[in-house]
Protein backbone atom coordinates (compact mmCIF):
# COMPACT_ATOMS: atom_id res chain seq x y z
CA UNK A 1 -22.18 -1.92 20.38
CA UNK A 2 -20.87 1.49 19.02
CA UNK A 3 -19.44 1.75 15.40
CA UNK A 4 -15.91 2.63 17.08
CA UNK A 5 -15.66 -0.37 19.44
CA UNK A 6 -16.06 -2.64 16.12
CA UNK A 7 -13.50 -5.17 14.94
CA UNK A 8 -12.79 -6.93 11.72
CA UNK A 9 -10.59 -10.14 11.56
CA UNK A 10 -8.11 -10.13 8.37
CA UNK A 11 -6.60 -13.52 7.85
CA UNK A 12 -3.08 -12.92 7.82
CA UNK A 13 -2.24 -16.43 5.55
CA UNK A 14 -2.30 -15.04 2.10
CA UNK A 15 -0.91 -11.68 2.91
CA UNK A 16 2.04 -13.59 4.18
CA UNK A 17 2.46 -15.06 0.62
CA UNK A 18 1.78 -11.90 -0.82
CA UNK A 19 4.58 -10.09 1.83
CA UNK A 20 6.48 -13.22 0.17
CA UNK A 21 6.46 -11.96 -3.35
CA UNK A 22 6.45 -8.49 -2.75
CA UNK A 23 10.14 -7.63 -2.82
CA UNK A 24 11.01 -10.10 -5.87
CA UNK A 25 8.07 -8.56 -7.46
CA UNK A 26 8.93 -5.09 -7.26
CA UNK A 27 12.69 -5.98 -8.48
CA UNK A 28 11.24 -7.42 -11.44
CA UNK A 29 9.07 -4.57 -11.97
CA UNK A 30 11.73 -2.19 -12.36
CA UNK A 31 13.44 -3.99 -14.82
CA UNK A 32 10.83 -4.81 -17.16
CA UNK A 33 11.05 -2.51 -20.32
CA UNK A 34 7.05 -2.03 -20.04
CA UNK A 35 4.85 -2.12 -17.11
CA UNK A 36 2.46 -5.04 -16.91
CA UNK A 37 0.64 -3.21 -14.72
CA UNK A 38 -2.93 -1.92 -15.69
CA UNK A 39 -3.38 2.65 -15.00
CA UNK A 40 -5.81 2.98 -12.29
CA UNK A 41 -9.43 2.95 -13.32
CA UNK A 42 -10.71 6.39 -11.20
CA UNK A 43 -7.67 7.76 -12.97
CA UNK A 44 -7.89 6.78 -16.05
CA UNK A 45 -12.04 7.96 -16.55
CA UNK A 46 -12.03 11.21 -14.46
CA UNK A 47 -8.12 12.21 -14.15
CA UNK A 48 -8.42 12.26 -10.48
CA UNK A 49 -6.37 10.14 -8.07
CA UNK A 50 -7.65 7.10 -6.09
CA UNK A 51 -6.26 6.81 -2.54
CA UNK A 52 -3.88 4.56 -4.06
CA UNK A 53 -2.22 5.48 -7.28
CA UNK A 54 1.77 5.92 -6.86
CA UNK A 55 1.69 2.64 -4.74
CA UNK A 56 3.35 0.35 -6.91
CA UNK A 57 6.25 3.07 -8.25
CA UNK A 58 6.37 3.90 -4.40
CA UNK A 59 7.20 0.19 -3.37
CA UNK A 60 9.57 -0.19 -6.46
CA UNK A 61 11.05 3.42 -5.36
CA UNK A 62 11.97 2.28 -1.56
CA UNK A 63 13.32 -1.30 -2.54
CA UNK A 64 15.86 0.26 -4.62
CA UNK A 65 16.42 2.83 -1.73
CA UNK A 66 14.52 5.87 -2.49
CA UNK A 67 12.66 6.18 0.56
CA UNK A 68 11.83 10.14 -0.22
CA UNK A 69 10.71 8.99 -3.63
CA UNK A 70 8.38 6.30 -2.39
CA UNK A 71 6.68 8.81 0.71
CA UNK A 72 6.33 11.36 -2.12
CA UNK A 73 4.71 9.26 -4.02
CA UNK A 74 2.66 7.30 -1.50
CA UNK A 75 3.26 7.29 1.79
CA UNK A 76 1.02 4.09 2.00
CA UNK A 77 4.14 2.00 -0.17
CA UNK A 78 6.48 2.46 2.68
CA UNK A 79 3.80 0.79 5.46
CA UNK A 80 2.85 -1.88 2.61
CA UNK A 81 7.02 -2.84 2.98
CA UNK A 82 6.80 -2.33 6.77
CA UNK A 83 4.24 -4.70 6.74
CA UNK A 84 5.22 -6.81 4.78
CA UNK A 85 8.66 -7.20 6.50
CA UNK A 86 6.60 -7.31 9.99
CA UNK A 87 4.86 -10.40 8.30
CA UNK A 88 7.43 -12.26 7.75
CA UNK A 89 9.44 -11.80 10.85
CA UNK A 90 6.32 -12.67 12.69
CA UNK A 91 6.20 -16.00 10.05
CA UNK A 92 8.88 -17.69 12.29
CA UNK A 93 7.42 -17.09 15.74
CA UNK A 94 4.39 -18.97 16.62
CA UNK A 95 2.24 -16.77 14.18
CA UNK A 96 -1.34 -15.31 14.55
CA UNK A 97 -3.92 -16.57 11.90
CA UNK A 98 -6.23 -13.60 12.13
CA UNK A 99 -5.65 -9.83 12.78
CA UNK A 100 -8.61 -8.33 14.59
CA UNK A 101 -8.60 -4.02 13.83
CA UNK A 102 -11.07 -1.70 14.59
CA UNK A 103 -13.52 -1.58 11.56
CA UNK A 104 -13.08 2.12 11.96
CA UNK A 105 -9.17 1.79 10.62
CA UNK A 106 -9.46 1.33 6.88
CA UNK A 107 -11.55 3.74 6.10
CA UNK A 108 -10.28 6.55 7.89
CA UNK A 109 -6.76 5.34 6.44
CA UNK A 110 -8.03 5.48 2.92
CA UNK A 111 -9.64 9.36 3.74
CA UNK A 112 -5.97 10.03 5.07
CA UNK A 113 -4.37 8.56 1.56
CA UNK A 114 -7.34 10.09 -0.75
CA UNK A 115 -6.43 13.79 0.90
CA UNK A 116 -2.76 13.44 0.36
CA UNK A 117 -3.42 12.85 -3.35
CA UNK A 118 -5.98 15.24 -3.75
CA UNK A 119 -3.56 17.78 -2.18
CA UNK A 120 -0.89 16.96 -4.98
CA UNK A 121 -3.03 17.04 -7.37
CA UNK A 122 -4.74 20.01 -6.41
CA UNK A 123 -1.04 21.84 -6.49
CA UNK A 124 0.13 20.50 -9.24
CA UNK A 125 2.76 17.87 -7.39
CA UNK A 126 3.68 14.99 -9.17
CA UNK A 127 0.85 12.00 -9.21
């Protein structure tokens, strides 16, 4: 079996309770008058973005309606909400308990994320 006929089942059950909390979450979030939420790690040591920083202010961004904001910031935060709304939709129609993707995906999605940050912050864009 070749690497790019692979599949990995995700079970789709606690990302449906995490889809669940997402949008209260982020509401809350931008409210708060300090963030709760730890600075990346990779940034924090080296200076240098992981694939994911900007996700958080990106999902905050696009649930109060700044879509540009968010895909500036991530593009990932607007596919985390797409998902997430796509999970719950899917909740009331005789739902799938596993996901099977090609193993291949992720980490080519994470190279895609990881070069859009190091673009920005090769140019000096906004992290």
């Amino acid at each position: 079996m070749d690497v790019l006929s692979r599949r990995t089942e995700v079970d789709l059950r606690p990302l449906r309770w995490g889809a669940v909390a997402l949008i209260p979450a982020a509401v809350v979030l931008s409210v708060l008058p300090f963030s709760p939420i730890p600075p990346c790690p990779l940034r924090s040591i080296t200076g240098v973005p992981c694939p994911l920083c900007g996700s958080t202010r990106g999902v905050i961004a696009a649930v109060h309606g700044h879509v540009g904001q968010a895909l500036t910031l991530n593009p990932a935060s607007l596919l985390v909400i797409a998902l997430a709304v796509a999970l719950l939709v899917t909740w009331r129609f005789r739902p799938a308990e596993r996901l099977r993707i090609p193993i291949w995906v992720v980490p080519a999605a994470l190279g895609a994320l990881w070069c859009y940050q190091l673009f920005k912050y090769a140019t000096g864009r906004p992290l």
